[in-house]
PDB file of N, CA and C in Angstrom:
ATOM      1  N   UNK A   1      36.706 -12.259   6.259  1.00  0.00           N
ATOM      2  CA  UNK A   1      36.416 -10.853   6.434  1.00  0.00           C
ATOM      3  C   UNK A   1      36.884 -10.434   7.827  1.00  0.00           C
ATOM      4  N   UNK A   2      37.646  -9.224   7.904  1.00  0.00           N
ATOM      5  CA  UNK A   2      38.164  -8.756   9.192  1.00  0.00           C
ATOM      6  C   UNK A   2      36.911  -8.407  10.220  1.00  0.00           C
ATOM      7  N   UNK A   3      37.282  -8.084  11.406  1.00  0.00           N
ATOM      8  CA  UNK A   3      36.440  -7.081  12.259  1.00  0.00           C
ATOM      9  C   UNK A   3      37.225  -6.145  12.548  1.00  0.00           C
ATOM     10  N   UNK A   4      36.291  -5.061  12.162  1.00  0.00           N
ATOM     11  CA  UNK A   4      37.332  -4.071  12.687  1.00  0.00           C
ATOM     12  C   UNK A   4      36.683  -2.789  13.806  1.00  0.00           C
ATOM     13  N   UNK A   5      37.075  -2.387  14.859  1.00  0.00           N
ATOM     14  CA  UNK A   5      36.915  -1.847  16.332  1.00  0.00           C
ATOM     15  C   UNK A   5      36.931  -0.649  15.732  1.00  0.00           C
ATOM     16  N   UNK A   6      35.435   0.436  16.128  1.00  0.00           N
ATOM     17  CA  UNK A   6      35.573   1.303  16.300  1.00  0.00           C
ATOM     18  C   UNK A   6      35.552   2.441  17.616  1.00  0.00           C
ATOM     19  N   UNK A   7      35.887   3.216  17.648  1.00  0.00           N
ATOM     20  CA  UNK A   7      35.971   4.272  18.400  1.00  0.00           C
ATOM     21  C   UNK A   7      34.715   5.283  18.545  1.00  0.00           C
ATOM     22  N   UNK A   8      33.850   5.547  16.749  1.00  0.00           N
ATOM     23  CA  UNK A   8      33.138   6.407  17.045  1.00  0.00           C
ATOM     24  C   UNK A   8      32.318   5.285  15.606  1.00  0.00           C
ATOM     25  N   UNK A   9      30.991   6.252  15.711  1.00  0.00           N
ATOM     26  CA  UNK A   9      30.461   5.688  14.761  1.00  0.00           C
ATOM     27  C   UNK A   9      28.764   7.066  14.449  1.00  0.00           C
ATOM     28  N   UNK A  10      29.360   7.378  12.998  1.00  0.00           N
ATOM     29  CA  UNK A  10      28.101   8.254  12.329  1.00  0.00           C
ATOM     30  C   UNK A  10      27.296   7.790  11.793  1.00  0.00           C
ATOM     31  N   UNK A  11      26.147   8.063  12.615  1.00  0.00           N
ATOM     32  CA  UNK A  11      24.296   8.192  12.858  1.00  0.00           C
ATOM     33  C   UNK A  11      24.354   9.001  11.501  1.00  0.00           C
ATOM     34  N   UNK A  12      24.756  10.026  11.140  1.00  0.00           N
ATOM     35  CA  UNK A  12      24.562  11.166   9.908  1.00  0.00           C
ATOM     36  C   UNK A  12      25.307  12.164   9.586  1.00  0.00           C
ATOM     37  N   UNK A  13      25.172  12.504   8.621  1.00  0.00           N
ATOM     38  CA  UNK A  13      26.049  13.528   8.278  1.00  0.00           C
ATOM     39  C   UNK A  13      26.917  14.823   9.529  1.00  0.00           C
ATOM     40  N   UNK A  14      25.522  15.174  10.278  1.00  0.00           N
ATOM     41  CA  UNK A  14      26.320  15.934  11.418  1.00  0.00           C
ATOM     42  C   UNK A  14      26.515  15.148  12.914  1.00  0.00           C
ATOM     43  N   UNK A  15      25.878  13.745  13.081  1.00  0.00           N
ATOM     44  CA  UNK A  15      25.840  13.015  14.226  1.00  0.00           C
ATOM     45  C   UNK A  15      26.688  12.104  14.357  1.00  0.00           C
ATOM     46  N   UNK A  16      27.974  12.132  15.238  1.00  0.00           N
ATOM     47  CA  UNK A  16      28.692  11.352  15.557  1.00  0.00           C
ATOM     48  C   UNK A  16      28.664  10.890  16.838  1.00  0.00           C
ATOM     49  N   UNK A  17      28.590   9.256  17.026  1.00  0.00           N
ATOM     50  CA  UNK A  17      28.575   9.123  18.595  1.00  0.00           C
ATOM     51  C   UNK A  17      30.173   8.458  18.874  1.00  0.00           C
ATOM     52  N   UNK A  18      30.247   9.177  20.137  1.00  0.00           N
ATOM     53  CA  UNK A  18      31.790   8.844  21.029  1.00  0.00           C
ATOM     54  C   UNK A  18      31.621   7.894  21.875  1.00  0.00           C
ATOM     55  N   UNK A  19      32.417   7.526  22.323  1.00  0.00           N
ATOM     56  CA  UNK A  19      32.684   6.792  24.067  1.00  0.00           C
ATOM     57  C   UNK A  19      32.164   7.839  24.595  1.00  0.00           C
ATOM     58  N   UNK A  20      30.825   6.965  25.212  1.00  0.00           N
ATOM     59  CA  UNK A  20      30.415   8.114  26.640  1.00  0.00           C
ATOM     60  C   UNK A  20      29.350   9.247  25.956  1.00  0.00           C
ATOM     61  N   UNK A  21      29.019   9.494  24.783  1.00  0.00           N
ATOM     62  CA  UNK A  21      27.493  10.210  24.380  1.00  0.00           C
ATOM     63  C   UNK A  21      26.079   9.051  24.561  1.00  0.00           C
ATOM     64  N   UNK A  22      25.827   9.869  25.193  1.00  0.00           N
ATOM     65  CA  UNK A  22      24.123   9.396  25.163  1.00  0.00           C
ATOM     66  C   UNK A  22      23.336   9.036  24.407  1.00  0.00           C
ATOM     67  N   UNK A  23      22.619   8.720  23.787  1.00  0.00           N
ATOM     68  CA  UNK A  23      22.014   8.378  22.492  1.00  0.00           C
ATOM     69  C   UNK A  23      19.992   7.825  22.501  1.00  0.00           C
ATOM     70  N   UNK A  24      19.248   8.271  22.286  1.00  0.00           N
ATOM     71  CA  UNK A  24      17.877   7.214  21.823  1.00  0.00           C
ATOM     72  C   UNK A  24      17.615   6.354  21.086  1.00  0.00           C
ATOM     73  N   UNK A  25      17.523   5.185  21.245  1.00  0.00           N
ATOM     74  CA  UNK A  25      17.423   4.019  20.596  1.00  0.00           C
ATOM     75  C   UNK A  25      16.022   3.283  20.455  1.00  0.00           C
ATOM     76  N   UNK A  26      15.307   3.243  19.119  1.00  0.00           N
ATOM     77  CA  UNK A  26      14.079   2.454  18.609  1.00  0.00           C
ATOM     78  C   UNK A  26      14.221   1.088  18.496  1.00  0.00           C
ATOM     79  N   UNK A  27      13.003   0.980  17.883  1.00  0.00           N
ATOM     80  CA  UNK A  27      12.996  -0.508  17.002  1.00  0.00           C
ATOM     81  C   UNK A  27      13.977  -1.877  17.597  1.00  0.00           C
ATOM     82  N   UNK A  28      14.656  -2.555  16.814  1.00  0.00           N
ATOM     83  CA  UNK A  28      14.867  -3.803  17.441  1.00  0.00           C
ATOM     84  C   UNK A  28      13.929  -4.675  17.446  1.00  0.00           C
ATOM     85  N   UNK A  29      14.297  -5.824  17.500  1.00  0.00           N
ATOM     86  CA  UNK A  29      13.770  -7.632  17.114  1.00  0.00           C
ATOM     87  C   UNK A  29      12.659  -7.565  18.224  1.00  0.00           C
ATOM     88  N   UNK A  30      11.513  -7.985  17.821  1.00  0.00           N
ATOM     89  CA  UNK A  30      10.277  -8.502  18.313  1.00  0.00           C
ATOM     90  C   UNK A  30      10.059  -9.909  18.759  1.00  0.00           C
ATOM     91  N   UNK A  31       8.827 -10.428  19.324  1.00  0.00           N
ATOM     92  CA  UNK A  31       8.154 -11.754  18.951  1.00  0.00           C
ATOM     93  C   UNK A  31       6.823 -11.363  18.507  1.00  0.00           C
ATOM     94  N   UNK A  32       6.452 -12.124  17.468  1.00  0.00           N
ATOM     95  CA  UNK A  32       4.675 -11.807  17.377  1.00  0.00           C
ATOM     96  C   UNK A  32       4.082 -13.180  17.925  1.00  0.00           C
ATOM     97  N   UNK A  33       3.118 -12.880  18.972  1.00  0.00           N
ATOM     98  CA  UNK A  33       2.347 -13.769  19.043  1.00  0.00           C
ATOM     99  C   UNK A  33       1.577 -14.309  17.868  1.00  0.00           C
ATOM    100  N   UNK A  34       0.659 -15.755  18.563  1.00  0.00           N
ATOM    101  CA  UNK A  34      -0.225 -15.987  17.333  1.00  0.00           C
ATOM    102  C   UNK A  34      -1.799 -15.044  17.347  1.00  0.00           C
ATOM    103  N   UNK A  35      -2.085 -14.005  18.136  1.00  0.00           N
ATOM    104  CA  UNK A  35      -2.983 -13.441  17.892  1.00  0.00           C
ATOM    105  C   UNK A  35      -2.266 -12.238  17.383  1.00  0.00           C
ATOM    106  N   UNK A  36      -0.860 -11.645  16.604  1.00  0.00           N
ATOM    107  CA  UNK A  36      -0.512 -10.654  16.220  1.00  0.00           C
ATOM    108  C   UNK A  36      -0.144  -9.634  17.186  1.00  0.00           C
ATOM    109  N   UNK A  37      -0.121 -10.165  18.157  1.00  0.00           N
ATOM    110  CA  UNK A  37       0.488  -9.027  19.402  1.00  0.00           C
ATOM    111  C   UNK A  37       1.828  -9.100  19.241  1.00  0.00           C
ATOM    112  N   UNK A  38       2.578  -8.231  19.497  1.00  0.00           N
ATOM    113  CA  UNK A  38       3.876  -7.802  19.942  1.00  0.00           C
ATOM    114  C   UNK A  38       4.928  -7.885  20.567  1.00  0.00           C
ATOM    115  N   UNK A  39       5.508  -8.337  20.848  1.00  0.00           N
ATOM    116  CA  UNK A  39       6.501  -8.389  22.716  1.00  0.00           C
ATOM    117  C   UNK A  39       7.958  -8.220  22.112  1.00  0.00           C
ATOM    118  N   UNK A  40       8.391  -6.870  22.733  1.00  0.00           N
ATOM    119  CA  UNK A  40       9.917  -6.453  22.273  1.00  0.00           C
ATOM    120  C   UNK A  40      10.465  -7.030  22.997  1.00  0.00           C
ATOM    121  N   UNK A  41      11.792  -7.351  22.337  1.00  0.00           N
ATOM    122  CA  UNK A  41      12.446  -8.175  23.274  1.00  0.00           C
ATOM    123  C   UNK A  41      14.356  -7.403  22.753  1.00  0.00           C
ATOM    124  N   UNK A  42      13.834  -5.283  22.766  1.00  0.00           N
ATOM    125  CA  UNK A  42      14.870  -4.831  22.378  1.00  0.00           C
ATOM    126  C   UNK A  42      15.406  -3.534  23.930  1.00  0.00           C
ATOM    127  N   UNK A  43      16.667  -3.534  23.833  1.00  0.00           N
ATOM    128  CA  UNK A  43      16.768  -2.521  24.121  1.00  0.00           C
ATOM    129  C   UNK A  43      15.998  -0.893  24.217  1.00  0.00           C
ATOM    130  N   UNK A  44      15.519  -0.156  24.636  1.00  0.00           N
ATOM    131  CA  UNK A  44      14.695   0.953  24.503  1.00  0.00           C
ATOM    132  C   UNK A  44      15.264   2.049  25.331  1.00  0.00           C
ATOM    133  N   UNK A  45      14.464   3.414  24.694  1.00  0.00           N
ATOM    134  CA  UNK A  45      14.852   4.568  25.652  1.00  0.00           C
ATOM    135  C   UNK A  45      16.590   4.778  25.341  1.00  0.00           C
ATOM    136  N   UNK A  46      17.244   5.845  26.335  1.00  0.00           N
ATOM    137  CA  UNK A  46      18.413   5.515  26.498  1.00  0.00           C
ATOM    138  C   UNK A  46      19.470   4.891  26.716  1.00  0.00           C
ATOM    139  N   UNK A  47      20.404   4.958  25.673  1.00  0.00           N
ATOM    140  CA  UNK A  47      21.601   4.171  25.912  1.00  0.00           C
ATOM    141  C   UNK A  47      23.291   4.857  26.173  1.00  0.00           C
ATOM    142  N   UNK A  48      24.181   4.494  26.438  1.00  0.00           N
ATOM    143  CA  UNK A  48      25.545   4.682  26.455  1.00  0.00           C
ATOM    144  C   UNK A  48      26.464   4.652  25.470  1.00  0.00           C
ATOM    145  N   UNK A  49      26.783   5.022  24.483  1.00  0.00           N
ATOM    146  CA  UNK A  49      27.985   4.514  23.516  1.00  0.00           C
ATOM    147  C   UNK A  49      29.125   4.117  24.124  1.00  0.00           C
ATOM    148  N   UNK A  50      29.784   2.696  24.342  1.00  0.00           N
ATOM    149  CA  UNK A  50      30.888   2.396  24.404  1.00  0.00           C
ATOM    150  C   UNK A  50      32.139   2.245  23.074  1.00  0.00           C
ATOM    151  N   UNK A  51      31.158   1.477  22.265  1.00  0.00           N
ATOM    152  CA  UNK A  51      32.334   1.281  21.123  1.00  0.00           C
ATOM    153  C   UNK A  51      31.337   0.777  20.206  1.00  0.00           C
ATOM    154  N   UNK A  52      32.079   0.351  18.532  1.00  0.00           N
ATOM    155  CA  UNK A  52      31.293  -0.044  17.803  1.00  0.00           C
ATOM    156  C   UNK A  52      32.155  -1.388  16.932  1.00  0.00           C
ATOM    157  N   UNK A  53      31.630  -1.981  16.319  1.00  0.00           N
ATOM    158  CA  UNK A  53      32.469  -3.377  15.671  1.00  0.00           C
ATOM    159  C   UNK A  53      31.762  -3.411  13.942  1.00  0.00           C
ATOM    160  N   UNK A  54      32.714  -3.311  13.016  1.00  0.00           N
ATOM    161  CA  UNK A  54      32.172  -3.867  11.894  1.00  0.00           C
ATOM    162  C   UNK A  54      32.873  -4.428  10.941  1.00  0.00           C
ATOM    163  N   UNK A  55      31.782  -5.688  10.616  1.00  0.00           N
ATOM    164  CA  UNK A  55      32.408  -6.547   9.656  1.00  0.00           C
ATOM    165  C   UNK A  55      31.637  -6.875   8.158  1.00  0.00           C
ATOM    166  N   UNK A  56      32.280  -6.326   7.487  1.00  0.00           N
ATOM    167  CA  UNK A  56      31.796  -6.165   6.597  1.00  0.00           C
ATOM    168  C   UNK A  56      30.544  -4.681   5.990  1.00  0.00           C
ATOM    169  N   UNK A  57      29.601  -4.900   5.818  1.00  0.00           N
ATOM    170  CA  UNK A  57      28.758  -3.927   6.065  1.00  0.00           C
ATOM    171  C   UNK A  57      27.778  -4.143   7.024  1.00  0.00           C
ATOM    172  N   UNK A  58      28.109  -5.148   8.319  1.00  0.00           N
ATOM    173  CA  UNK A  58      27.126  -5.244   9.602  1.00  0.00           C
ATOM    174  C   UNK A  58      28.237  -4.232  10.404  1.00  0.00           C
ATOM    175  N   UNK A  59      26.867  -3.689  10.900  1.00  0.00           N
ATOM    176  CA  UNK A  59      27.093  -2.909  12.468  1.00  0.00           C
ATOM    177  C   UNK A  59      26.458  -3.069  13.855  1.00  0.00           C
ATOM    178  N   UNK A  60      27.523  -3.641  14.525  1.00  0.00           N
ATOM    179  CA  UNK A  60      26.909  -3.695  15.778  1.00  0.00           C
ATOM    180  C   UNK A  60      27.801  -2.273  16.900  1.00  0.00           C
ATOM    181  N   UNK A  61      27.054  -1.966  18.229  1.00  0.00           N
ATOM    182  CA  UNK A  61      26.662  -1.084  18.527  1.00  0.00           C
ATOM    183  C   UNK A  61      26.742  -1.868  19.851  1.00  0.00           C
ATOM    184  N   UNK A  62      28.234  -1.252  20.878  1.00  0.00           N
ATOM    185  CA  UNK A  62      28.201  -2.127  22.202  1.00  0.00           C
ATOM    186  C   UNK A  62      27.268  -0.285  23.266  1.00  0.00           C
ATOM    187  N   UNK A  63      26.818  -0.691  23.648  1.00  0.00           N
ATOM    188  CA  UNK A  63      26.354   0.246  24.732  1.00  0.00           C
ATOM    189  C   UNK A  63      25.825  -0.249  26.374  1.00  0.00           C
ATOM    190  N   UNK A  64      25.817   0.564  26.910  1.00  0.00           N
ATOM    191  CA  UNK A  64      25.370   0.466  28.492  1.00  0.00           C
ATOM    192  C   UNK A  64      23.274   1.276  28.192  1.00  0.00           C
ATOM    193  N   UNK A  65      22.386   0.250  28.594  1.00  0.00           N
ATOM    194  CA  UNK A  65      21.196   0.603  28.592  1.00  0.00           C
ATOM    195  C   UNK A  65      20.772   0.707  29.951  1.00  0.00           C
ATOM    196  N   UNK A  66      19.484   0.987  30.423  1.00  0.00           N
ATOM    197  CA  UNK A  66      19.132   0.898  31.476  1.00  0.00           C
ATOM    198  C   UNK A  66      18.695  -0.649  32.256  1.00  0.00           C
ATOM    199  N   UNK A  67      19.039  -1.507  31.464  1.00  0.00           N
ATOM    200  CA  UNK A  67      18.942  -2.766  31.867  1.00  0.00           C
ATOM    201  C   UNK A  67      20.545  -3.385  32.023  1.00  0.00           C
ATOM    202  N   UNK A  68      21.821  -2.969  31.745  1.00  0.00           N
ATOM    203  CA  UNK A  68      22.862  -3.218  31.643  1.00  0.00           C
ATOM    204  C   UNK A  68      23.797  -3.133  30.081  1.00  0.00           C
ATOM    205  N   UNK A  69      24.738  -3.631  29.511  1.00  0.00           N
ATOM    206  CA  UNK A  69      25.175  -4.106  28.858  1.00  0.00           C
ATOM    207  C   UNK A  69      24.309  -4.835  27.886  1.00  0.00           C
ATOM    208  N   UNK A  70      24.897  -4.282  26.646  1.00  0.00           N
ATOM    209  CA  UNK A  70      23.519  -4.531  24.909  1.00  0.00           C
ATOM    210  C   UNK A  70      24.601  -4.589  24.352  1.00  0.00           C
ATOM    211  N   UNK A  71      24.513  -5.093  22.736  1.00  0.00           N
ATOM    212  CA  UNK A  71      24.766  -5.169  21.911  1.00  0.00           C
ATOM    213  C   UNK A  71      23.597  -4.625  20.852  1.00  0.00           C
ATOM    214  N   UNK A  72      24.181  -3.838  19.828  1.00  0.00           N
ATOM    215  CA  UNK A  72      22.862  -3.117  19.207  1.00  0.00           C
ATOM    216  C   UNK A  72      23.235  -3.462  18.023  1.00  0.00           C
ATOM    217  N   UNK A  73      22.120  -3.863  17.337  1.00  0.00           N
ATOM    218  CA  UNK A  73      22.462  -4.507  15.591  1.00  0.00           C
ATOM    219  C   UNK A  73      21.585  -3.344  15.046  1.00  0.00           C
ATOM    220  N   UNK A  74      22.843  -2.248  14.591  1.00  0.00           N
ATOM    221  CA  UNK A  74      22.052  -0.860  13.451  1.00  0.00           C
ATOM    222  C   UNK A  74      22.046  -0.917  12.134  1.00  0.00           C
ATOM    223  N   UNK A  75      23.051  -2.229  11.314  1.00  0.00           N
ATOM    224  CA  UNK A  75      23.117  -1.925   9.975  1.00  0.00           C
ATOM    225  C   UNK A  75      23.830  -3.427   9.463  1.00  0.00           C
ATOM    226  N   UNK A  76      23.643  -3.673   8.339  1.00  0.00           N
ATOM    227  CA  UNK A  76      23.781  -4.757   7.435  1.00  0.00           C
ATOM    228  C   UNK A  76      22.814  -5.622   7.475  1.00  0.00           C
ATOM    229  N   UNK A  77      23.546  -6.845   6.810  1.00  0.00           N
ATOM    230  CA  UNK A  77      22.324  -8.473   6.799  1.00  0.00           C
ATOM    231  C   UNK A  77      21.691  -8.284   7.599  1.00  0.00           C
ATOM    232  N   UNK A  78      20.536  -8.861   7.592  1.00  0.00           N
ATOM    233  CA  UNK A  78      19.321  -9.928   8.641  1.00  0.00           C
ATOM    234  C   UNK A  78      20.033 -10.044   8.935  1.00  0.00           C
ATOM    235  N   UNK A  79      19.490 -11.139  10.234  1.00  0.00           N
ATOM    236  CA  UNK A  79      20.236 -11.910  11.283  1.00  0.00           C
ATOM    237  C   UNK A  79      19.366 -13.367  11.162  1.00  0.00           C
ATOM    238  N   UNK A  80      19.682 -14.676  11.447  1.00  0.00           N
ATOM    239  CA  UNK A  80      18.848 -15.601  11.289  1.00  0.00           C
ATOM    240  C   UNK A  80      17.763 -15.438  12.074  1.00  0.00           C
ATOM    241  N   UNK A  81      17.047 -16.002  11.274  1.00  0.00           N
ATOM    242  CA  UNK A  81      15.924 -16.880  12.580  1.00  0.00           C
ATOM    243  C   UNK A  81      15.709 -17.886  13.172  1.00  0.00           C
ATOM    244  N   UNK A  82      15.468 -17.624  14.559  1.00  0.00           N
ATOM    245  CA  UNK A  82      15.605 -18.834  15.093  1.00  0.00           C
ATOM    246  C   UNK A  82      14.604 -19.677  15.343  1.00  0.00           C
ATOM    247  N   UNK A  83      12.783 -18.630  14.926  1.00  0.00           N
ATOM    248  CA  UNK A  83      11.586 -19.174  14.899  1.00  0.00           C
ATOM    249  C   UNK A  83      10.668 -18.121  13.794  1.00  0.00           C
ATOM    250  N   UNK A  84       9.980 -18.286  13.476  1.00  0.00           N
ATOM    251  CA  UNK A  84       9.388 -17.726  12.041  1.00  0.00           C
ATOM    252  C   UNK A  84       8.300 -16.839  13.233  1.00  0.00           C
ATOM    253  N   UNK A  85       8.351 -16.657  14.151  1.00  0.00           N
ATOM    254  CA  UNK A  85       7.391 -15.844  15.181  1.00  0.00           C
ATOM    255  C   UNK A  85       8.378 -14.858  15.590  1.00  0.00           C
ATOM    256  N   UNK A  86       9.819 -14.749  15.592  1.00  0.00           N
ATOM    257  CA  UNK A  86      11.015 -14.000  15.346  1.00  0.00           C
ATOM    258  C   UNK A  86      11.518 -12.787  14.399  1.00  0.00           C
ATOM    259  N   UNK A  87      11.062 -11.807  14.786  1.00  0.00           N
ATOM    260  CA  UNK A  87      11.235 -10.678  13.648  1.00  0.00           C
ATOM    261  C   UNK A  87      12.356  -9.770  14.088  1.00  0.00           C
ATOM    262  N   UNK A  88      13.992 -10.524  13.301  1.00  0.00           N
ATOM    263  CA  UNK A  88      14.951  -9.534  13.325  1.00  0.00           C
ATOM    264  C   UNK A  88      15.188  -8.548  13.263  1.00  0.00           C
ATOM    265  N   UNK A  89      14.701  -7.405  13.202  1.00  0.00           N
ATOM    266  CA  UNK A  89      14.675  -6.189  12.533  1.00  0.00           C
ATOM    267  C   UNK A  89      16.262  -5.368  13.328  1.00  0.00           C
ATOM    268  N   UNK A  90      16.477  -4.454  12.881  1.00  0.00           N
ATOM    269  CA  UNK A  90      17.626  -3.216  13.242  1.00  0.00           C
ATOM    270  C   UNK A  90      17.059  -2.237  14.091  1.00  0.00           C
ATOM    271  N   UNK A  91      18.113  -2.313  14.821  1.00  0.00           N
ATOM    272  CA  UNK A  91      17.987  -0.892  15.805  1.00  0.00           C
ATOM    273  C   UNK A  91      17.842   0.528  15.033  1.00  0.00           C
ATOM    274  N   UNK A  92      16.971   1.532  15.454  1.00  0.00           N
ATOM    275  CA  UNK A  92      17.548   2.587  15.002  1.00  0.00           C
ATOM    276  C   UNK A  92      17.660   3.646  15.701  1.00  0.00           C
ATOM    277  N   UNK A  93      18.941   4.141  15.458  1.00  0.00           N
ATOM    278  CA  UNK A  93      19.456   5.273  16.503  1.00  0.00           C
ATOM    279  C   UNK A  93      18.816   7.125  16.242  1.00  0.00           C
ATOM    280  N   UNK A  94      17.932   7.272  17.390  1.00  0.00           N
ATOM    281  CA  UNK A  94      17.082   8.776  16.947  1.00  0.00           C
ATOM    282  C   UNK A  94      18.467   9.913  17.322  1.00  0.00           C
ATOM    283  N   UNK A  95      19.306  10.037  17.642  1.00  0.00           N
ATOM    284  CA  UNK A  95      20.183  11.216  18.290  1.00  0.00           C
ATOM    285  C   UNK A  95      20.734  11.163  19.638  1.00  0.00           C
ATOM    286  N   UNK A  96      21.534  11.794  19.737  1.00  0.00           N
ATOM    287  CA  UNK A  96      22.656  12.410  20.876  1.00  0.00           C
ATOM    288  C   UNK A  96      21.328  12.776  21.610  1.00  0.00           C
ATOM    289  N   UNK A  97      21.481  12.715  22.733  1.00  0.00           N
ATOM    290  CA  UNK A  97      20.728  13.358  24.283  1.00  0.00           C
ATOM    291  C   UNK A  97      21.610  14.433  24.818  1.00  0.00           C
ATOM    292  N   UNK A  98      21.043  15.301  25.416  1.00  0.00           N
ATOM    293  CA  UNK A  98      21.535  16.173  26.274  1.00  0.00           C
ATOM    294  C   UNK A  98      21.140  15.560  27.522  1.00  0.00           C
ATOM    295  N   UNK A  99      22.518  16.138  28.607  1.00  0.00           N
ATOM    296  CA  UNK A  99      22.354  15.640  29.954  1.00  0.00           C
ATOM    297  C   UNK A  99      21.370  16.746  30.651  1.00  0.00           C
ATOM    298  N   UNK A 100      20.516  16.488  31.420  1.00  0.00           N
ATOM    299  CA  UNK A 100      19.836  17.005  32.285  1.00  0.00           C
ATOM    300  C   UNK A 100      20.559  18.168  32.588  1.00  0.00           C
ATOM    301  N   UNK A 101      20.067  19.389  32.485  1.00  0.00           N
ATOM    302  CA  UNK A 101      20.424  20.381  33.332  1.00  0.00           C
ATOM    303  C   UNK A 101      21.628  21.446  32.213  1.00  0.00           C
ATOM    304  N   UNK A 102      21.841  20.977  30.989  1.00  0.00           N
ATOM    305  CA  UNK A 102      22.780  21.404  30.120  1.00  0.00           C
ATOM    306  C   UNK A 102      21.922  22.180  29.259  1.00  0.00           C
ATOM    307  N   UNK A 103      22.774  23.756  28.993  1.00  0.00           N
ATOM    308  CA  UNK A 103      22.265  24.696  28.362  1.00  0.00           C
ATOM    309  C   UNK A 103      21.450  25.437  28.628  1.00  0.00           C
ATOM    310  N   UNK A 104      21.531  25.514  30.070  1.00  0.00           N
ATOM    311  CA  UNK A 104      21.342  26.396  31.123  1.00  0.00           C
ATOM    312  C   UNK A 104      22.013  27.679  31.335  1.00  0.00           C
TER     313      UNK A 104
END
């Protein structure tokens, strides 16, 4: 199966993200403790669109976050696990951001 490089990649019918739109980003892979607690271990808040990669019907999602450089898994297969306390889940992308101070 190829990979093939994208340029842009549609969130929805009217949402397209470019090189360089802003974007809000959810969800993403967890750990659960053994008392059922939580600990993300995803990207959050705002991100950068650089580019996008897909192979097959997986989508990954390169962006700039406030922690640096991500890779964002929004669509296809699971992903393995690497411990059954490991919950793969998908990113999901809420919308385009406006920059501060726009539409003024």
């Amino acid at each position: 199966m190829k990979t093939e490089r994208l340029d842009e990649y549609r969130v929805s019918q009217r949402v397209v993200l470019r090189r360089g739109d802003r974007f809000r980003v959810s969800g993403g892979p967890y750990w659960r403790l053994g008392d059922g607690t939580k600990v993300p271990l995803a990207a959050r808040g705002v991100c950068t669109f650089l580019g996008a990669q897909r192979r097959g019907n997986l989508v990954l999602i390169e962006a700039l976050s406030r922690d640096g450089f991500t890779i964002l898994h929004v669509a296809g297969k699971r992903r393995n696990r690497v411990d059954p306390a490991l919950v793969t889940r998908p990113y999901k992308i809420k919308g385009k951001t406006k920059a501060k101070g726009a539409g003024r």
